[in-house]
PDB file of N, CA and C in Angstrom:
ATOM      1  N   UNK A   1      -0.391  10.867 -15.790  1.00  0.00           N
ATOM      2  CA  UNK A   1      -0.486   9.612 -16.494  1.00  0.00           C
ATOM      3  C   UNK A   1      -1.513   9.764 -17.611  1.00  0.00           C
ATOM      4  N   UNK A   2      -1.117   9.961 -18.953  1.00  0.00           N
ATOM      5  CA  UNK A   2      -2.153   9.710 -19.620  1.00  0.00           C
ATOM      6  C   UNK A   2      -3.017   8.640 -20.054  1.00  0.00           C
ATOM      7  N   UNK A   3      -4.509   8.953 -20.658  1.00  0.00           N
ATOM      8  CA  UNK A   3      -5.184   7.895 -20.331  1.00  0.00           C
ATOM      9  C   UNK A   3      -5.024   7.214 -21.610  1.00  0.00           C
ATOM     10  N   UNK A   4      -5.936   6.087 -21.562  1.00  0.00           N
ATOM     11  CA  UNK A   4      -5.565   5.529 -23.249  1.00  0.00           C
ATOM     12  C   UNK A   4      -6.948   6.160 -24.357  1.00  0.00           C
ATOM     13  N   UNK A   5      -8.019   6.556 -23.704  1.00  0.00           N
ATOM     14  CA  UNK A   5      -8.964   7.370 -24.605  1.00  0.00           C
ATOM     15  C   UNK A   5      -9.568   8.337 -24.021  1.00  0.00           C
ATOM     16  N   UNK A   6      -9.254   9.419 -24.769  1.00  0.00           N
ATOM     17  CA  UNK A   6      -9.893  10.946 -24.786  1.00  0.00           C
ATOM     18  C   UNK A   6     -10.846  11.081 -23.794  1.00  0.00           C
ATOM     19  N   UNK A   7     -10.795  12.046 -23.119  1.00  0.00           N
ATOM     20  CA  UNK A   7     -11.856  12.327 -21.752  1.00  0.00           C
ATOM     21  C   UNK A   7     -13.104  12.358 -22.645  1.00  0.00           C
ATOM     22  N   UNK A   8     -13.525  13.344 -24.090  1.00  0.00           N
ATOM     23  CA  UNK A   8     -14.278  13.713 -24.705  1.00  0.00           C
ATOM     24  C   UNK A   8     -15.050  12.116 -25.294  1.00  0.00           C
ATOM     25  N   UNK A   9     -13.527  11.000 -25.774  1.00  0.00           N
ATOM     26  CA  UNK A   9     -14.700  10.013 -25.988  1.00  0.00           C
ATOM     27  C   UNK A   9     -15.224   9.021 -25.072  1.00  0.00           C
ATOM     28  N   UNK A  10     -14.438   9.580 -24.052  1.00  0.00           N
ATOM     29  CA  UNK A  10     -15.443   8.576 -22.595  1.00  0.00           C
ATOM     30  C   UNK A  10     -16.675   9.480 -22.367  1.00  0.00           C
ATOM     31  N   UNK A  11     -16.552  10.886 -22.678  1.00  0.00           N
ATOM     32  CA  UNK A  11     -18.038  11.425 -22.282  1.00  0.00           C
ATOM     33  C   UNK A  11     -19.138  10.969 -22.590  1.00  0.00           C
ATOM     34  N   UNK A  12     -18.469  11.490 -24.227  1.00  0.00           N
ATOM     35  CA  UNK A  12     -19.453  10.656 -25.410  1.00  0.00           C
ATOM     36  C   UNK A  12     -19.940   9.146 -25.156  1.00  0.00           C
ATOM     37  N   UNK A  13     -19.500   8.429 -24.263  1.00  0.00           N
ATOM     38  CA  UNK A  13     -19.764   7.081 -24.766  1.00  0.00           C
ATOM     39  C   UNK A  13     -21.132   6.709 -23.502  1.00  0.00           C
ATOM     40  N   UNK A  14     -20.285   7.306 -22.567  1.00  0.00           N
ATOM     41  CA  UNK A  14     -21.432   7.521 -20.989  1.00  0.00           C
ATOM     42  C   UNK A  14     -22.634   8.215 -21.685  1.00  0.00           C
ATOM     43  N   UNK A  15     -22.657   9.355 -22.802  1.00  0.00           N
ATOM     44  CA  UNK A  15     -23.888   9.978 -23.159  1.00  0.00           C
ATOM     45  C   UNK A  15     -24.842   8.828 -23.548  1.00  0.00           C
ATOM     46  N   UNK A  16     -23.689   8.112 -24.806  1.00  0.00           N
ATOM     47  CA  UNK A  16     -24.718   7.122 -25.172  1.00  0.00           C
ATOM     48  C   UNK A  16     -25.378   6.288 -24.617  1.00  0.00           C
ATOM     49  N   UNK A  17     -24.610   5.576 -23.531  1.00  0.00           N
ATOM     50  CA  UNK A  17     -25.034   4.776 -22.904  1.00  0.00           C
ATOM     51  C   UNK A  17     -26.549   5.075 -22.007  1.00  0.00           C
ATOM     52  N   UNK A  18     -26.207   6.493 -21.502  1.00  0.00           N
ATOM     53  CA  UNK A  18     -27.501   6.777 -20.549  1.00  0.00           C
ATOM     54  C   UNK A  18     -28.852   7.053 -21.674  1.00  0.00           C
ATOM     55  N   UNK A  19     -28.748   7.331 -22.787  1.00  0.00           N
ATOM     56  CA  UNK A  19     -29.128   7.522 -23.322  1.00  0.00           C
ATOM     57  C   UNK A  19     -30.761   5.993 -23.791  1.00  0.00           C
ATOM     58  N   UNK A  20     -30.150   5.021 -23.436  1.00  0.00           N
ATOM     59  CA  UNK A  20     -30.897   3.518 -23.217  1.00  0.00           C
ATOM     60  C   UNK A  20     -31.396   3.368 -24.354  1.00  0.00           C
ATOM     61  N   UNK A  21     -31.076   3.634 -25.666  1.00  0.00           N
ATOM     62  CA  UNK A  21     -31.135   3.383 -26.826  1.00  0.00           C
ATOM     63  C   UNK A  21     -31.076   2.044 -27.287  1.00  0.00           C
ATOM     64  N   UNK A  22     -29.751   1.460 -26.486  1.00  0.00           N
ATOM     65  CA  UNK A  22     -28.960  -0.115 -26.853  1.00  0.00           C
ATOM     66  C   UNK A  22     -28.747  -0.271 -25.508  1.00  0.00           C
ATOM     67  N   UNK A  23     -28.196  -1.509 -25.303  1.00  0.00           N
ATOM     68  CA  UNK A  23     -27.628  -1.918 -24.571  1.00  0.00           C
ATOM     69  C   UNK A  23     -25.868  -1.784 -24.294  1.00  0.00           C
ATOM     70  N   UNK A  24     -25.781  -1.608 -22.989  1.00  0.00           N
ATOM     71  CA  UNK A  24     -24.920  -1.147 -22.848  1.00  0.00           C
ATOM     72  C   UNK A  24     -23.333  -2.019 -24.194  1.00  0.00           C
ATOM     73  N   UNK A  25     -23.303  -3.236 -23.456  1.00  0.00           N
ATOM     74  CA  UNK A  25     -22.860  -4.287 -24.332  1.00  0.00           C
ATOM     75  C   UNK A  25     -22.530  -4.025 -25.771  1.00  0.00           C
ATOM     76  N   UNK A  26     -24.110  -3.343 -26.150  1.00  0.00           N
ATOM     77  CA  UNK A  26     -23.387  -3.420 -27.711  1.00  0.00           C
ATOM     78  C   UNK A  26     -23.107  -1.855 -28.277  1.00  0.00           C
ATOM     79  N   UNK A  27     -23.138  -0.704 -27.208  1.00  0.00           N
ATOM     80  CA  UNK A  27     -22.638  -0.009 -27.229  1.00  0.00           C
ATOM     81  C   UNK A  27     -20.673   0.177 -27.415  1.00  0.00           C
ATOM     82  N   UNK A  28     -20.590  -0.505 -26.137  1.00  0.00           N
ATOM     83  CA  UNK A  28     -18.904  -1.216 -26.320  1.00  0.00           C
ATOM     84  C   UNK A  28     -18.531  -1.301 -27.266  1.00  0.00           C
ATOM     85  N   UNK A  29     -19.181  -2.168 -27.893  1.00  0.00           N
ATOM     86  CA  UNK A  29     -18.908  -3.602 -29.223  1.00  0.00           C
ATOM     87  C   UNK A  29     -18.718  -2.479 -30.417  1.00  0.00           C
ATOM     88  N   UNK A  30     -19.316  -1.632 -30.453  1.00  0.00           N
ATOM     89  CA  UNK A  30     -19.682  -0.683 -31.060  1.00  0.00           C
ATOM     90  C   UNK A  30     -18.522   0.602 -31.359  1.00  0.00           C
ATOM     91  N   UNK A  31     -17.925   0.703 -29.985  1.00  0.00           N
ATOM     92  CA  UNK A  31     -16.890   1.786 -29.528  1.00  0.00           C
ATOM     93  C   UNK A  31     -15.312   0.866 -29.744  1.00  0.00           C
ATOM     94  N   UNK A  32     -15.627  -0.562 -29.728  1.00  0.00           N
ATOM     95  CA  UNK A  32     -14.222  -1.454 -29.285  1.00  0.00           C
ATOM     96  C   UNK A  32     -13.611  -0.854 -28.352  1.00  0.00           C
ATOM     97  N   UNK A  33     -14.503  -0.887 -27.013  1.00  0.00           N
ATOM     98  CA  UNK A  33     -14.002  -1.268 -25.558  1.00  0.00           C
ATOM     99  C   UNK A  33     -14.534  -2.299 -25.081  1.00  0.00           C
ATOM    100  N   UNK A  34     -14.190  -2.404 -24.022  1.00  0.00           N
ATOM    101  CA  UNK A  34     -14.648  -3.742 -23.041  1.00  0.00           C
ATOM    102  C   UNK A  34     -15.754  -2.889 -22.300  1.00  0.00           C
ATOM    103  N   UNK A  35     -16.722  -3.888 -22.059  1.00  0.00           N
ATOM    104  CA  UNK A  35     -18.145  -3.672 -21.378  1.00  0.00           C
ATOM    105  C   UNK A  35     -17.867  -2.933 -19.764  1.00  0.00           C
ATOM    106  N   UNK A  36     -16.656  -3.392 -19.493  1.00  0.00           N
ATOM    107  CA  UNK A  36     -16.725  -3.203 -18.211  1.00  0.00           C
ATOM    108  C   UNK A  36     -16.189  -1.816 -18.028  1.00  0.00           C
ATOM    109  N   UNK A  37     -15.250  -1.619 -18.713  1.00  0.00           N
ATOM    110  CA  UNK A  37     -14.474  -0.211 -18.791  1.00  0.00           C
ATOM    111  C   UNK A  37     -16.036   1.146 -19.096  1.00  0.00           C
ATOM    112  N   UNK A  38     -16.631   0.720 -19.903  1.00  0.00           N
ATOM    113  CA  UNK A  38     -18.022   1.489 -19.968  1.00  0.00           C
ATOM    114  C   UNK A  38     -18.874   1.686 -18.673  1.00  0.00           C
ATOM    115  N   UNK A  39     -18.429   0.520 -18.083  1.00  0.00           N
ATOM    116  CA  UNK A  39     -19.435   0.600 -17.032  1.00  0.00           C
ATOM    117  C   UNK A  39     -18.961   1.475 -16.014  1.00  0.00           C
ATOM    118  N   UNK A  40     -17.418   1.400 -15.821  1.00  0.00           N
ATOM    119  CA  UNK A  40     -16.387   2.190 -14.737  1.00  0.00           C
ATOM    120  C   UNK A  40     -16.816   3.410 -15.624  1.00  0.00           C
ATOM    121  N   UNK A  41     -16.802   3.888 -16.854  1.00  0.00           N
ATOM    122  CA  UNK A  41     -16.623   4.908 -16.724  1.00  0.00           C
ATOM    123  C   UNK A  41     -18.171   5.901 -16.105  1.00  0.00           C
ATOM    124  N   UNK A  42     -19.700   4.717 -17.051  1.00  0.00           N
ATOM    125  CA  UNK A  42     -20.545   5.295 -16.039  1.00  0.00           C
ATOM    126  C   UNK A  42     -20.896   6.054 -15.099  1.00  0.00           C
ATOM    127  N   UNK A  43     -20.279   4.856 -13.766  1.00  0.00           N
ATOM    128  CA  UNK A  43     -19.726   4.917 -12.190  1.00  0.00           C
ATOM    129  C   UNK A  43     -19.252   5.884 -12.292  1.00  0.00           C
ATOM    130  N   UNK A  44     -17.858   6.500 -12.969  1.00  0.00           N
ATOM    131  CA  UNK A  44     -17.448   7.808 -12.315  1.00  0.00           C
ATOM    132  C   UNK A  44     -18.161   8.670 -12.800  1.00  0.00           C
ATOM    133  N   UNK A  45     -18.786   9.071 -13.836  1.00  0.00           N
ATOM    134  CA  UNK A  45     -19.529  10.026 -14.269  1.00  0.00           C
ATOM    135  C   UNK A  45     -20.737  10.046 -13.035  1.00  0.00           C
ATOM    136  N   UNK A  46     -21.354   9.209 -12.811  1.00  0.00           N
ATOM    137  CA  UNK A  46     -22.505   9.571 -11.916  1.00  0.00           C
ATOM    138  C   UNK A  46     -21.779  10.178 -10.377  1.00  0.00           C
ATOM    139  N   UNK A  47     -20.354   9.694 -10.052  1.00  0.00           N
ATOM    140  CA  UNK A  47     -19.695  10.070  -9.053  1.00  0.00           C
ATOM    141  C   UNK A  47     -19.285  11.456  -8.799  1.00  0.00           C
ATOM    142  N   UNK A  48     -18.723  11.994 -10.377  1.00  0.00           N
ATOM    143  CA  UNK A  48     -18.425  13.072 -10.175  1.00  0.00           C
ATOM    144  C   UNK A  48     -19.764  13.684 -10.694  1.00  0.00           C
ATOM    145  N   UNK A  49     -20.784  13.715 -10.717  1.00  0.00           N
ATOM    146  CA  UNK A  49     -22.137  14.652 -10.808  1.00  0.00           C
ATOM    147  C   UNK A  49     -22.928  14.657 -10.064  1.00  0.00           C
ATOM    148  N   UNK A  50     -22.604  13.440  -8.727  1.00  0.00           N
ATOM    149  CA  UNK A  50     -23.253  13.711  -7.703  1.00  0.00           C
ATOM    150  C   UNK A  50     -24.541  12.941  -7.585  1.00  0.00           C
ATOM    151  N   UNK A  51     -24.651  11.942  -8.712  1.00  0.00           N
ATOM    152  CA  UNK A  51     -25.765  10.841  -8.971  1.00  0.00           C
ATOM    153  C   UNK A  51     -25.782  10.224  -8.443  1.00  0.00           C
ATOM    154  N   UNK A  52     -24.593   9.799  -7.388  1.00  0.00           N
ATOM    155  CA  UNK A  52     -24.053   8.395  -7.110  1.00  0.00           C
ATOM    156  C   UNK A  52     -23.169   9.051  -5.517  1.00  0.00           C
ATOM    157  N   UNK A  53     -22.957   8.504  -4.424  1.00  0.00           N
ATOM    158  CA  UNK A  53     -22.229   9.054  -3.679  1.00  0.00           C
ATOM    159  C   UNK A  53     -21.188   7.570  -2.763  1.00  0.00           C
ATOM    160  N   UNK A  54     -21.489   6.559  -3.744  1.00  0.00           N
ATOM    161  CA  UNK A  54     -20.512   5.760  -2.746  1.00  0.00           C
ATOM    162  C   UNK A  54     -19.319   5.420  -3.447  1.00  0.00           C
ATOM    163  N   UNK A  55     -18.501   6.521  -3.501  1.00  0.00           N
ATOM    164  CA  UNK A  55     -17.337   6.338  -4.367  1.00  0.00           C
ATOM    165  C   UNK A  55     -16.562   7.529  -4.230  1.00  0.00           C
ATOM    166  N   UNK A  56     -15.111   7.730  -4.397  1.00  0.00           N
ATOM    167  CA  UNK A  56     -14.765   8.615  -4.563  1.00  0.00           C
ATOM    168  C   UNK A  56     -14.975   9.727  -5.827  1.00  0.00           C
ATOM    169  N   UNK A  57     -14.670  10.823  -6.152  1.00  0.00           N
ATOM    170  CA  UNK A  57     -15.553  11.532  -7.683  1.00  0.00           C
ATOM    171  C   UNK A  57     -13.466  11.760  -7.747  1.00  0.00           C
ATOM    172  N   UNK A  58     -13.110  11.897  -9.340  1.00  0.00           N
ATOM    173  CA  UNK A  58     -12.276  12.162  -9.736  1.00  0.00           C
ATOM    174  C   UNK A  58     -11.287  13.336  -9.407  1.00  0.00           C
ATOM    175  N   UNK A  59     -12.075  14.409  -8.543  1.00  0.00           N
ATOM    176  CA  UNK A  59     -11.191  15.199  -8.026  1.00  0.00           C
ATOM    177  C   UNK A  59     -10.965  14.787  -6.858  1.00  0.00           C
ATOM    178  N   UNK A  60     -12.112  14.192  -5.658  1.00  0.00           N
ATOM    179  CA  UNK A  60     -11.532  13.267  -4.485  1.00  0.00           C
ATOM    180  C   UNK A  60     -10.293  12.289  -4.554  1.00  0.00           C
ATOM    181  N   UNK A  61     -10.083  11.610  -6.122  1.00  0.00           N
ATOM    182  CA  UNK A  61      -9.480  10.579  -6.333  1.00  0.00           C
ATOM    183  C   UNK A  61      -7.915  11.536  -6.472  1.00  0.00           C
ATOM    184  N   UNK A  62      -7.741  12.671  -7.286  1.00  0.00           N
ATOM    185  CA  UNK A  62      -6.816  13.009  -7.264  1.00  0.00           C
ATOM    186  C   UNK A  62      -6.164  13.852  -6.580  1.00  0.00           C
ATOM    187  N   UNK A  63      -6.961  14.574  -5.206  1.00  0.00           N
ATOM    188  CA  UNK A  63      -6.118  15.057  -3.996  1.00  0.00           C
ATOM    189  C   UNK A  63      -5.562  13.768  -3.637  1.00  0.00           C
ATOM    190  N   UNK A  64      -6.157  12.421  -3.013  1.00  0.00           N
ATOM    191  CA  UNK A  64      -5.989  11.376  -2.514  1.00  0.00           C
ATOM    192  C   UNK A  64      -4.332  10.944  -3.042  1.00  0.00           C
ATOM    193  N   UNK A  65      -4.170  11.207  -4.431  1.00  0.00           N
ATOM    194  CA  UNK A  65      -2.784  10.408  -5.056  1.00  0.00           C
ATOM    195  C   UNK A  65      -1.682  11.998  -4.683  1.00  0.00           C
ATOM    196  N   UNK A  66      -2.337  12.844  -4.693  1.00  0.00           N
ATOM    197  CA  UNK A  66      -1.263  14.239  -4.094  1.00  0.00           C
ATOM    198  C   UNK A  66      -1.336  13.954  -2.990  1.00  0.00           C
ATOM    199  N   UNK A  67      -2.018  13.940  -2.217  1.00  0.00           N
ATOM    200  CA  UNK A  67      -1.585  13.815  -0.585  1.00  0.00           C
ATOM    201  C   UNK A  67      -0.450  12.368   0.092  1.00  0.00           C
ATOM    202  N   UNK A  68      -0.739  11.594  -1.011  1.00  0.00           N
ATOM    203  CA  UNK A  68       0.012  10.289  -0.828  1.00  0.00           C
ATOM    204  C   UNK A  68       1.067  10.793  -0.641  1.00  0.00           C
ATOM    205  N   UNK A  69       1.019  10.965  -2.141  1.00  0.00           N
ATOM    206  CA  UNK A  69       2.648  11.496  -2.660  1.00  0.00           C
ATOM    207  C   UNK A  69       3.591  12.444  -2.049  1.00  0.00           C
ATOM    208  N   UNK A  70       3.063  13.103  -1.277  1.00  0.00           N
ATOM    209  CA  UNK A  70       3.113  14.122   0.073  1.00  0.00           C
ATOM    210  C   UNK A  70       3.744  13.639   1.104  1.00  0.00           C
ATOM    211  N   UNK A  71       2.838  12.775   1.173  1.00  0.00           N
ATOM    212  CA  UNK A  71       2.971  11.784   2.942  1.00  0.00           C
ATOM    213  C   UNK A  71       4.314  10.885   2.684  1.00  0.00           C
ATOM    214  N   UNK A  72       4.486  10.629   1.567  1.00  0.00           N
ATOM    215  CA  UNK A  72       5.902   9.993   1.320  1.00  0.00           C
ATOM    216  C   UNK A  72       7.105  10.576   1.276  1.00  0.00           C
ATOM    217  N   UNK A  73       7.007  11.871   0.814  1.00  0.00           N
ATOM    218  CA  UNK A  73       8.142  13.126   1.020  1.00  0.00           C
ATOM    219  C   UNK A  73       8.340  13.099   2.032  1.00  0.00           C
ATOM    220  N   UNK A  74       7.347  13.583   3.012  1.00  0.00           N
ATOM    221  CA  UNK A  74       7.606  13.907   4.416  1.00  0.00           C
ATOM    222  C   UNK A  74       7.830  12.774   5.015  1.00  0.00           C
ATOM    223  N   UNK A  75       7.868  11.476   4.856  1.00  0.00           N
ATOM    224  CA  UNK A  75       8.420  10.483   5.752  1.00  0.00           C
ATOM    225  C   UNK A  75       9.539  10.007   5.607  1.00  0.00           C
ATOM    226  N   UNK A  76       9.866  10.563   4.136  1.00  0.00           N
ATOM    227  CA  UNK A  76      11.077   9.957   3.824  1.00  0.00           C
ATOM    228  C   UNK A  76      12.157  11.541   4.758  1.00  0.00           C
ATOM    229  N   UNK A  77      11.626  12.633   4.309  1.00  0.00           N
ATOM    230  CA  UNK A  77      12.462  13.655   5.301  1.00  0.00           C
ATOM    231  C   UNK A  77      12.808  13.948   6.537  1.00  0.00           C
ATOM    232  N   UNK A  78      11.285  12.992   7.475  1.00  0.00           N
ATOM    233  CA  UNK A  78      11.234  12.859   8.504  1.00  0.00           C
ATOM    234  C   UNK A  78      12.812  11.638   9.046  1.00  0.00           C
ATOM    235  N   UNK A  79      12.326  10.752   7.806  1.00  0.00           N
ATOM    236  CA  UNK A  79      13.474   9.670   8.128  1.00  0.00           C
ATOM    237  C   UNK A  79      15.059  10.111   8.295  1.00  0.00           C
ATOM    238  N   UNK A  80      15.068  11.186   6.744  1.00  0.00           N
ATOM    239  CA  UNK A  80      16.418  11.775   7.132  1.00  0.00           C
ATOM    240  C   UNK A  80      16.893  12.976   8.470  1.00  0.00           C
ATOM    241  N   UNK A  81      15.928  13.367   8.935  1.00  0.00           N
ATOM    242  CA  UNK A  81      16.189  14.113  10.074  1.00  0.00           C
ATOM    243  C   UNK A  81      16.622  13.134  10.995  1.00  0.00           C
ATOM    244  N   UNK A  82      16.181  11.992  11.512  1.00  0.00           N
ATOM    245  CA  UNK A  82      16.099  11.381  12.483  1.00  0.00           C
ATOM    246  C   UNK A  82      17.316  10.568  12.326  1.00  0.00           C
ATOM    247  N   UNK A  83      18.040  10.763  11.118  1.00  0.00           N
ATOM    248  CA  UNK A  83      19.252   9.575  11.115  1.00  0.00           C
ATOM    249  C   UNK A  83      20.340  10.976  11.684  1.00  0.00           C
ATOM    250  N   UNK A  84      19.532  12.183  11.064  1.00  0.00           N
ATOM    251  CA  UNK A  84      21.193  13.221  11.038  1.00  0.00           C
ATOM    252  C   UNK A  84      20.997  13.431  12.420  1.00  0.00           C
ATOM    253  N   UNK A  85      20.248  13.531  12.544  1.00  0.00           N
ATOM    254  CA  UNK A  85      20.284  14.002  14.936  1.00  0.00           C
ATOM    255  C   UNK A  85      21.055  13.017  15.474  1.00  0.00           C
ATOM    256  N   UNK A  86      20.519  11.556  14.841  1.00  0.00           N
ATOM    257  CA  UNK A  86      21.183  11.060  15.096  1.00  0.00           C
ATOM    258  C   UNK A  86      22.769  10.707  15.390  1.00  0.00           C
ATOM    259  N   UNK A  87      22.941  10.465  14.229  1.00  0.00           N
ATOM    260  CA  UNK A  87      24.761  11.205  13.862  1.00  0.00           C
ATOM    261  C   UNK A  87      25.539  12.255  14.316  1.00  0.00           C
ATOM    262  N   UNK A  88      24.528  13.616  14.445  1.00  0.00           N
ATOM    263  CA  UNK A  88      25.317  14.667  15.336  1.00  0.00           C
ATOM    264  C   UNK A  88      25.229  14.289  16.324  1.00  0.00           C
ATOM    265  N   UNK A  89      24.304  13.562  17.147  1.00  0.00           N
ATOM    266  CA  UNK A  89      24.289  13.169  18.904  1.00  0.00           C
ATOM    267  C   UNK A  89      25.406  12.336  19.465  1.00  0.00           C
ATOM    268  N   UNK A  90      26.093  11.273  18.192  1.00  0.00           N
ATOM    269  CA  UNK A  90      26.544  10.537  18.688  1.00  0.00           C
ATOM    270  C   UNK A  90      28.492  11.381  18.399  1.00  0.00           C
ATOM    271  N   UNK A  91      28.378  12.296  17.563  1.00  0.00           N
ATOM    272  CA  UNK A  91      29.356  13.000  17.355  1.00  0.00           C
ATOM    273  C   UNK A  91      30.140  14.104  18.637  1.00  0.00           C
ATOM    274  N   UNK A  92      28.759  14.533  19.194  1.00  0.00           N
ATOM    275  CA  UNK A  92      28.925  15.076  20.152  1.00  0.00           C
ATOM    276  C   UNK A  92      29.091  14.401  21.685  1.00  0.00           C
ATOM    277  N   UNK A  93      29.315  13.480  21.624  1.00  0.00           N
ATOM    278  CA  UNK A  93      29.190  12.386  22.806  1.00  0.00           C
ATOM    279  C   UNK A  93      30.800  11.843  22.826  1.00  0.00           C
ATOM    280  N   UNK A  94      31.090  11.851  21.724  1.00  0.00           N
ATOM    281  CA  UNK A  94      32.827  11.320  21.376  1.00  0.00           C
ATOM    282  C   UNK A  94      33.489  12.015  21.985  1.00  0.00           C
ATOM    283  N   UNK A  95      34.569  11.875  23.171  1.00  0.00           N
ATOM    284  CA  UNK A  95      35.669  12.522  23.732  1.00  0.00           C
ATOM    285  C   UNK A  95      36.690  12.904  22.667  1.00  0.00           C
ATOM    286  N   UNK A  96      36.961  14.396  22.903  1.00  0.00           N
ATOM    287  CA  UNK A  96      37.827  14.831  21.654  1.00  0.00           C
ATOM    288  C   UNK A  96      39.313  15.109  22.254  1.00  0.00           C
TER     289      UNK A  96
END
């Protein structure tokens, strides 16, 4: 999924921000994002550097959406096994 701005200018913008020059606010205002999106991106920056530990960090976040996506294969395959046993069991049960 791509994002809507450059990993490089979310870096940049977290630099500035830690940087305590301005306020965060008019940093935004500054970038034309929303305050809050600055702030998420913060949050993950301190997440994935280990500043911060009550959160998932961006590579936690993206095994999490592979393993999903995983767990849905296999249930959906699981599902089709269990219909075809099904079907052969009841095939084999029919007087021929």
């Amino acid at each position: 999924m791509p994002r809507a701005y450059p990993e490089e200018f979310r870096r940049r913008a977290v630099e500035l921000a830690r940087q305590r020059e301005r306020p965060v606010s008019q940093i935004a205002a500054e970038l034309g994002i929303a305050q809050s999106a600055l702030h998420r991106w913060i949050r993950q920056a301190d997440l994935d550097e280990g500043r911060r530990d009550d959160g998932l960090t961006t590579e936690e976040r993206a095994e999490l959406v592979r393993l999903r996506r995983a767990n849905r294969q296999l249930e959906m395959e699981n599902e089709i096994l269990k219909r075809a046993a099904a079907f052969f069991a009841r095939e084999n049960v029919l007087p021929k």
